[in-house]
PDB file of N, CA and C in Angstrom:
ATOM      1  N   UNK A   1      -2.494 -15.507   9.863  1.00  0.00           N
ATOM      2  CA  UNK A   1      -3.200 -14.426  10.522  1.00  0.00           C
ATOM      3  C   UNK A   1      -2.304 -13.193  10.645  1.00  0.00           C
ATOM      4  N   UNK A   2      -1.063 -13.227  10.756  1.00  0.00           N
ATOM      5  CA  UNK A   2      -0.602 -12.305  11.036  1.00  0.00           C
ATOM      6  C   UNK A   2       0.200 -11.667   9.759  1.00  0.00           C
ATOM      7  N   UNK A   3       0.028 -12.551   8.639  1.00  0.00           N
ATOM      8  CA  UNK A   3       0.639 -11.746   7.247  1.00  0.00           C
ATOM      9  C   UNK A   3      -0.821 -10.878   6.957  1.00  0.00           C
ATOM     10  N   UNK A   4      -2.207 -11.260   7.143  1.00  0.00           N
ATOM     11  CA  UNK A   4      -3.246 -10.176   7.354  1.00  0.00           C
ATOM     12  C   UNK A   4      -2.954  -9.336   8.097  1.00  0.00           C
ATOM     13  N   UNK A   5      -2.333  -9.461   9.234  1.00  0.00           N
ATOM     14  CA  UNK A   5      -2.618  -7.510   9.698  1.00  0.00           C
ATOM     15  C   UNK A   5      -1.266  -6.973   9.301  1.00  0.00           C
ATOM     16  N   UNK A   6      -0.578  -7.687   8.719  1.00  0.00           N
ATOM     17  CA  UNK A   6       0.558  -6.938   7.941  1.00  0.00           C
ATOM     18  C   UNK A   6      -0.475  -6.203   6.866  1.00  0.00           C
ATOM     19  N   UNK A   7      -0.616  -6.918   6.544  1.00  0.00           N
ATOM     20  CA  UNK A   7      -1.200  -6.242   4.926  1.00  0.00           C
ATOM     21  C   UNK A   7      -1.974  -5.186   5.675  1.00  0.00           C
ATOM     22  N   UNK A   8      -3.188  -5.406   6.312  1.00  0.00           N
ATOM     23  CA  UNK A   8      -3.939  -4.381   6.866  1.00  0.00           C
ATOM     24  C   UNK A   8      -3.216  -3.202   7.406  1.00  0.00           C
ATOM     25  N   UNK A   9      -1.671  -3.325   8.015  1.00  0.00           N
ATOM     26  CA  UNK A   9      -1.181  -1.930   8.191  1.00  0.00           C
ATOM     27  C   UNK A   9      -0.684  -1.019   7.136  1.00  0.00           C
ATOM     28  N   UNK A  10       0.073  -2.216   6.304  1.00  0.00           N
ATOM     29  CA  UNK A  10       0.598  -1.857   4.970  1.00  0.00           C
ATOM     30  C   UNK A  10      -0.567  -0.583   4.195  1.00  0.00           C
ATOM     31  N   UNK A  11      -1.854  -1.149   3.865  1.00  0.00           N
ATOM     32  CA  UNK A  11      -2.936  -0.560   3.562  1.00  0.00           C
ATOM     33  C   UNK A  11      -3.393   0.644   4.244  1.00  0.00           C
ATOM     34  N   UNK A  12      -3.396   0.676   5.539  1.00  0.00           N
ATOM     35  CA  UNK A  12      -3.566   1.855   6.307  1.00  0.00           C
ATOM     36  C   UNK A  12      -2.138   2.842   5.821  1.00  0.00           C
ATOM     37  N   UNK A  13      -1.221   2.493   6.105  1.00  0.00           N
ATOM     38  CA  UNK A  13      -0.126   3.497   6.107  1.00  0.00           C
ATOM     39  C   UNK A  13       0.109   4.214   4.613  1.00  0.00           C
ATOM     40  N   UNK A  14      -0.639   3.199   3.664  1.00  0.00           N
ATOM     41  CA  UNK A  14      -1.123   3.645   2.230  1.00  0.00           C
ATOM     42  C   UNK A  14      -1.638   4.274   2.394  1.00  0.00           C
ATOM     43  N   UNK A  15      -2.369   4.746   2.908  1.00  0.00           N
ATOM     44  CA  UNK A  15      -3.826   5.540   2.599  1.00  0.00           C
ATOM     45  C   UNK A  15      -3.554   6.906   3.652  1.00  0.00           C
ATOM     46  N   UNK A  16      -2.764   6.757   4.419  1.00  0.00           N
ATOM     47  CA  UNK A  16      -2.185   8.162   5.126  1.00  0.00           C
ATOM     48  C   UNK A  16      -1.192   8.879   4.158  1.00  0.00           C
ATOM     49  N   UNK A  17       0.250   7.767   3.007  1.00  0.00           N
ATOM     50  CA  UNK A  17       1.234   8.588   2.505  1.00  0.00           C
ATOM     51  C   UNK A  17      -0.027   9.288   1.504  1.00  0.00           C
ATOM     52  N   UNK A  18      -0.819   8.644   0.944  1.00  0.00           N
ATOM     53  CA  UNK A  18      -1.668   9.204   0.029  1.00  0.00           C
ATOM     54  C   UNK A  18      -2.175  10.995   0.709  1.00  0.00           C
ATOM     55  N   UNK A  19      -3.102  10.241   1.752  1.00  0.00           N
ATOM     56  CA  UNK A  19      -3.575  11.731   2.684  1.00  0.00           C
ATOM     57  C   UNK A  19      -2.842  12.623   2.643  1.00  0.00           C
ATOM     58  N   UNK A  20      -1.199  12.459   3.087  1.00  0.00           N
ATOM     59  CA  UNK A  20      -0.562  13.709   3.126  1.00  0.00           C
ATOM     60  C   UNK A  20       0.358  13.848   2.057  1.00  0.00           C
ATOM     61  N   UNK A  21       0.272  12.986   0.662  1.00  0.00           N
ATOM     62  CA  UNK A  21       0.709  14.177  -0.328  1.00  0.00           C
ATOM     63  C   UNK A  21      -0.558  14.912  -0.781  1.00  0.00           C
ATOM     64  N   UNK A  22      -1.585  14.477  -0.582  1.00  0.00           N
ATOM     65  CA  UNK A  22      -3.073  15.308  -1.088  1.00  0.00           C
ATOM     66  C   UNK A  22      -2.828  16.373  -0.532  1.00  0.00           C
ATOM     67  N   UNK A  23      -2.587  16.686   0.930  1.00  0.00           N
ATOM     68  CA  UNK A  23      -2.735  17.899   1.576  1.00  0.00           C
ATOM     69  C   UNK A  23      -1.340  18.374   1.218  1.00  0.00           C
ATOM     70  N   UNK A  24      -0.704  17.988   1.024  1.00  0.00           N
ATOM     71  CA  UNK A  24       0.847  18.835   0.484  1.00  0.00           C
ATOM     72  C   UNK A  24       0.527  19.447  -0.970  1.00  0.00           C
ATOM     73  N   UNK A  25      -0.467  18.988  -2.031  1.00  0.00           N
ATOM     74  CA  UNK A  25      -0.418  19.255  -3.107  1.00  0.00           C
ATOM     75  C   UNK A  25      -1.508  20.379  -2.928  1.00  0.00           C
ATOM     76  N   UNK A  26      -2.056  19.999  -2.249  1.00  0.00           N
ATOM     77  CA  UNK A  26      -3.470  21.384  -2.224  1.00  0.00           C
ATOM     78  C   UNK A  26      -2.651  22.956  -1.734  1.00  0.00           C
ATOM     79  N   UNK A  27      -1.363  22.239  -0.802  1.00  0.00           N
ATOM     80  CA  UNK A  27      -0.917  23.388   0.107  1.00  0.00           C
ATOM     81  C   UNK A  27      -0.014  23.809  -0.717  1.00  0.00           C
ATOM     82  N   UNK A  28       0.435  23.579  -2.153  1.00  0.00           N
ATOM     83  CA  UNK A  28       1.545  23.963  -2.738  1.00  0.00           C
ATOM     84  C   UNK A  28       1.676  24.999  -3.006  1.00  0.00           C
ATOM     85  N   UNK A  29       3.386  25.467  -2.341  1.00  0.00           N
ATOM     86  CA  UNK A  29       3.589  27.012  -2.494  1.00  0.00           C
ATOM     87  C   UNK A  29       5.206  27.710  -3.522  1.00  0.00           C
ATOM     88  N   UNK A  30       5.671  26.431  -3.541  1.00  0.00           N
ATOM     89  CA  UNK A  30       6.860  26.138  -4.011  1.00  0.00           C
ATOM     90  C   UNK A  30       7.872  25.558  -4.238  1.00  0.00           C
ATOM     91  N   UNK A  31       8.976  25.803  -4.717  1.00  0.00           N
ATOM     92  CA  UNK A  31       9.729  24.246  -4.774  1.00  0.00           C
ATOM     93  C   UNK A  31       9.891  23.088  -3.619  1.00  0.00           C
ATOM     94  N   UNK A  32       9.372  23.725  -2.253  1.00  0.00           N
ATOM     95  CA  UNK A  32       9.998  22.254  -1.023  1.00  0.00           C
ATOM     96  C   UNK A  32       8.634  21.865  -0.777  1.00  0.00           C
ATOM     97  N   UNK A  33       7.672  22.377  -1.122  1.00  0.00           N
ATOM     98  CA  UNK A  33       6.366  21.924  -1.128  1.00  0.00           C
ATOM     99  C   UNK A  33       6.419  20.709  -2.039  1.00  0.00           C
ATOM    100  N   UNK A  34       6.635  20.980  -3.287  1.00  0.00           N
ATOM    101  CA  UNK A  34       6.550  20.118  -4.441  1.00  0.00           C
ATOM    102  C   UNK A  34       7.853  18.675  -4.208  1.00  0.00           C
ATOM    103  N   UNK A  35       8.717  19.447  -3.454  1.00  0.00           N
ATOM    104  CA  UNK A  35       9.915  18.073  -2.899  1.00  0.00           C
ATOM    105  C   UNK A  35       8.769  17.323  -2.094  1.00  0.00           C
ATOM    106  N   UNK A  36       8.236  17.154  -1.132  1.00  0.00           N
ATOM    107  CA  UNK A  36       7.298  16.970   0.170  1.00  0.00           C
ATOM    108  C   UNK A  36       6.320  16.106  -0.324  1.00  0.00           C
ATOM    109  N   UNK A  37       5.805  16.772  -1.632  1.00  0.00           N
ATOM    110  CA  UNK A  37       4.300  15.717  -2.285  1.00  0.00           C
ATOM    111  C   UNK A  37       5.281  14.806  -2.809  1.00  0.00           C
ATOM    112  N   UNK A  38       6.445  14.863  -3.325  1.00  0.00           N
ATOM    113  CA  UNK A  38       7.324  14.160  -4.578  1.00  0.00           C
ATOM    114  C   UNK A  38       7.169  12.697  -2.867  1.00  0.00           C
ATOM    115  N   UNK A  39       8.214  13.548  -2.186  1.00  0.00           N
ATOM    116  CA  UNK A  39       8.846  12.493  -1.049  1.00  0.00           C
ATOM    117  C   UNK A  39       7.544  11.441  -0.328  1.00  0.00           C
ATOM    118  N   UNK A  40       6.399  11.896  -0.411  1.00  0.00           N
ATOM    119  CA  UNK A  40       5.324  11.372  -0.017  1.00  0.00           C
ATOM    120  C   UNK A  40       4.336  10.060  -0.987  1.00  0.00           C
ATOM    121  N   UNK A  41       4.496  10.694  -2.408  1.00  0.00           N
ATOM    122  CA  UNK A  41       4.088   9.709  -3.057  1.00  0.00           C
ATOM    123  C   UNK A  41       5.652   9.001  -3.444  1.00  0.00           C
ATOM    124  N   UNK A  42       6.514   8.891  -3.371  1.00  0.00           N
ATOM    125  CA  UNK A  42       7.392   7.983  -2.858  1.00  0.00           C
ATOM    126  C   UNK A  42       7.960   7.106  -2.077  1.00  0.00           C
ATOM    127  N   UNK A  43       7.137   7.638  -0.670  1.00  0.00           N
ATOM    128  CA  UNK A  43       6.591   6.556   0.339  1.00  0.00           C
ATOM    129  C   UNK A  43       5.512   5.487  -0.080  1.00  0.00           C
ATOM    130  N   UNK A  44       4.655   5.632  -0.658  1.00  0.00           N
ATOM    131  CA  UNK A  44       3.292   5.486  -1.574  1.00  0.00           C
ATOM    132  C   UNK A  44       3.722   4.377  -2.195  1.00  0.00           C
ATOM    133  N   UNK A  45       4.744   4.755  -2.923  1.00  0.00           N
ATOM    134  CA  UNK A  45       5.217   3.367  -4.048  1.00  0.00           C
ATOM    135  C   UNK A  45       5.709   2.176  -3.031  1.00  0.00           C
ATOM    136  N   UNK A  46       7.114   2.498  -2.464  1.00  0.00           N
ATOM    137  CA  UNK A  46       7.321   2.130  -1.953  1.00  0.00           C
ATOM    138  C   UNK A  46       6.084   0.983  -0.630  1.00  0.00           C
ATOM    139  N   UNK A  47       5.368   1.510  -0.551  1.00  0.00           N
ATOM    140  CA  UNK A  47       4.548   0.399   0.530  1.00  0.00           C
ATOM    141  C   UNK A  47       3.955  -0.405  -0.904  1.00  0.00           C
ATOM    142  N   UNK A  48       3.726   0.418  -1.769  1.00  0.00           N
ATOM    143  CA  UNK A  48       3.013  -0.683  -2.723  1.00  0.00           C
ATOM    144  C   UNK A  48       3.550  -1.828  -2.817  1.00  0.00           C
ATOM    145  N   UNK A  49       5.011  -1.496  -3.342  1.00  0.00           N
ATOM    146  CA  UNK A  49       5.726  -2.867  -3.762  1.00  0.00           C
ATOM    147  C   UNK A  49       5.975  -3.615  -2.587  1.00  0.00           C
ATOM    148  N   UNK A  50       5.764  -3.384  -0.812  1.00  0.00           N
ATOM    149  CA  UNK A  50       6.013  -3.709   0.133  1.00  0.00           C
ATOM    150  C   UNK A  50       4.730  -4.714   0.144  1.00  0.00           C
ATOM    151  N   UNK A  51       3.796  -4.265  -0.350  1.00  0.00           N
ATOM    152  CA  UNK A  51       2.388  -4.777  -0.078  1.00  0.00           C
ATOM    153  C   UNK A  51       2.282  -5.934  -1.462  1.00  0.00           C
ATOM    154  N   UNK A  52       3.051  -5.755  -2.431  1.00  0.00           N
ATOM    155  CA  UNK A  52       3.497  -6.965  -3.744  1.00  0.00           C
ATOM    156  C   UNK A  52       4.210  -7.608  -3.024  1.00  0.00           C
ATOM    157  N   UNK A  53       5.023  -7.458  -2.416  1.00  0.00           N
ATOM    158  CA  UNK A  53       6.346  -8.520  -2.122  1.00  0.00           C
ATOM    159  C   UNK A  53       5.307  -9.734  -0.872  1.00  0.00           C
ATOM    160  N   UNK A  54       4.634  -8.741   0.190  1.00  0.00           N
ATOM    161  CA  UNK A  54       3.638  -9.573   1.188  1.00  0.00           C
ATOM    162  C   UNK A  54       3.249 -10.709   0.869  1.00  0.00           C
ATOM    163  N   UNK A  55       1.961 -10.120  -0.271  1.00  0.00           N
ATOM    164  CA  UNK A  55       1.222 -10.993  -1.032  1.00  0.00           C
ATOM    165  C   UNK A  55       1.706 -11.969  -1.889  1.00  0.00           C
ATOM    166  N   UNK A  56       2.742 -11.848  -2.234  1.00  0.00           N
ATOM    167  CA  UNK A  56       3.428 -12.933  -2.705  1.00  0.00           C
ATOM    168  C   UNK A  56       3.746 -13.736  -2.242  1.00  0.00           C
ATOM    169  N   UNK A  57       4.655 -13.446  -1.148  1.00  0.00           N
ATOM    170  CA  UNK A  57       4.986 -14.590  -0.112  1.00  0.00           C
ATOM    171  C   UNK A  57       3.900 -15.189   0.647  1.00  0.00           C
ATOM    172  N   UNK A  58       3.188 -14.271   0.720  1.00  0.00           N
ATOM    173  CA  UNK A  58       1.192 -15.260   1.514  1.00  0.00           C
ATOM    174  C   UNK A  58       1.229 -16.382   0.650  1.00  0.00           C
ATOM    175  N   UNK A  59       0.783 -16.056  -0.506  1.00  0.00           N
ATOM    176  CA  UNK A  59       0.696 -17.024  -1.814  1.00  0.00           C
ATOM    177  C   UNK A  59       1.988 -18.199  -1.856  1.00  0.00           C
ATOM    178  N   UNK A  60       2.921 -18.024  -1.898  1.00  0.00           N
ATOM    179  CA  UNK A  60       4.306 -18.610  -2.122  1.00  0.00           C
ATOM    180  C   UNK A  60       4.229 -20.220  -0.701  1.00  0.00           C
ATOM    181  N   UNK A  61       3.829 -19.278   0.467  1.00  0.00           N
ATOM    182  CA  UNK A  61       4.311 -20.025   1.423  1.00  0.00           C
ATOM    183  C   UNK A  61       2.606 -21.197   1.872  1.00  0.00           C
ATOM    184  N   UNK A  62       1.383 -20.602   1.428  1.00  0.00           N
ATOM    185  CA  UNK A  62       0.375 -21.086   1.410  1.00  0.00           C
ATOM    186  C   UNK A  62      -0.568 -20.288   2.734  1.00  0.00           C
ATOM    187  N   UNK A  63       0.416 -19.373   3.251  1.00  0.00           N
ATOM    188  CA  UNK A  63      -0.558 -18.729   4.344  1.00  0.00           C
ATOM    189  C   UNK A  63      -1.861 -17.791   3.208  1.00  0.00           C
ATOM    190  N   UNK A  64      -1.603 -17.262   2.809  1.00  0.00           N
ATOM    191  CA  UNK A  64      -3.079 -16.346   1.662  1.00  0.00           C
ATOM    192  C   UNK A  64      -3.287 -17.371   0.731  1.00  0.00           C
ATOM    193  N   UNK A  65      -4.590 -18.012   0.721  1.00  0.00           N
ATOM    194  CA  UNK A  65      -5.426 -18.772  -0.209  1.00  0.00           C
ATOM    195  C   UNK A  65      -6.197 -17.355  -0.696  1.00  0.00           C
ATOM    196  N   UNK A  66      -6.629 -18.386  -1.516  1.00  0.00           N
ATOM    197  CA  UNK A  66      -8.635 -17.966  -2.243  1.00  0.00           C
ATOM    198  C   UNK A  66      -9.335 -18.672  -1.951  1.00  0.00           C
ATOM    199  N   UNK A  67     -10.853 -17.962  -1.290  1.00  0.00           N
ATOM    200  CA  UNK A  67     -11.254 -18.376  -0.607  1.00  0.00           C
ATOM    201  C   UNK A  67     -12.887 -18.785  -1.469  1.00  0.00           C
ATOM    202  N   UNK A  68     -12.939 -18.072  -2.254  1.00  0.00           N
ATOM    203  CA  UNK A  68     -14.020 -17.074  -2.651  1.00  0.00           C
ATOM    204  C   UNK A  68     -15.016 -18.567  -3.589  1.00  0.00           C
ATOM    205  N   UNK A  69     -16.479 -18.204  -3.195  1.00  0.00           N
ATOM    206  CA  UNK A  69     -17.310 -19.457  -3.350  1.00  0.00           C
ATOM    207  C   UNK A  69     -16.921 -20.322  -5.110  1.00  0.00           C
ATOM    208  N   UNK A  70     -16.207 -19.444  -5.612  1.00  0.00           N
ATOM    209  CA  UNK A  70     -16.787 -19.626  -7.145  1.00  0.00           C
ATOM    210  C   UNK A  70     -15.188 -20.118  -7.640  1.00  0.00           C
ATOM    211  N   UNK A  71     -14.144 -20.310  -7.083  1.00  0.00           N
ATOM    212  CA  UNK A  71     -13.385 -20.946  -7.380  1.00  0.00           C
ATOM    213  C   UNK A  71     -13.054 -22.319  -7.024  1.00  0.00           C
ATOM    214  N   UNK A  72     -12.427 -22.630  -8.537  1.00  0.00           N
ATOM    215  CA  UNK A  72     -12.501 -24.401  -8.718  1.00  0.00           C
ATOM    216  C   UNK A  72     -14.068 -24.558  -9.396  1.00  0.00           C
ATOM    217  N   UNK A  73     -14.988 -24.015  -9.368  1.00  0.00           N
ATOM    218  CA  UNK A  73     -16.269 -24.714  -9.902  1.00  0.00           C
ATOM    219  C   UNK A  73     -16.761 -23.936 -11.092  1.00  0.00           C
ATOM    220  N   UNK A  74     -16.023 -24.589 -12.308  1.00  0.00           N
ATOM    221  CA  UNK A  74     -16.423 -24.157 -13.810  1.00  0.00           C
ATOM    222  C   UNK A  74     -17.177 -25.293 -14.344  1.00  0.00           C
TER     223      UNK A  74
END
């Protein structure tokens, strides 16, 4: 339960570095602008692979299954 609301923050805090390089790129005026979107979608990656490494270990340790009706039945 609680590697889910990891992930669920992980995902939120995604979706804010995203928000504010969008608004840094719309606002671009010059070179520290363009540092700012750079430094932002670099946060971006960074949770990604934070949010790979999670899910792995969910998987690894047996806390994240699949749940989903249609697996196992071919």
């Amino acid at each position: 339960m609680l590697l889910k609301f990891i992930l669920i923050l992980l995902v939120i805090a995604m979706l804010l570095s995203l928000s504010g390089a969008l608004k840094n790129l719309f606002r671009d005026q010059g070179k520290s602008e363009s540092a700012q979107t750079f430094k932002w979608l670099a946060i971006r990656v960074s949770i990604a692979v934070m949010i790979i490494l999670v899910v792995a270990f969910g998987v690894y340790s047996g806390q994240l299954t699949i749940s989903a009706p249609w697996t196992g039945q071919y």
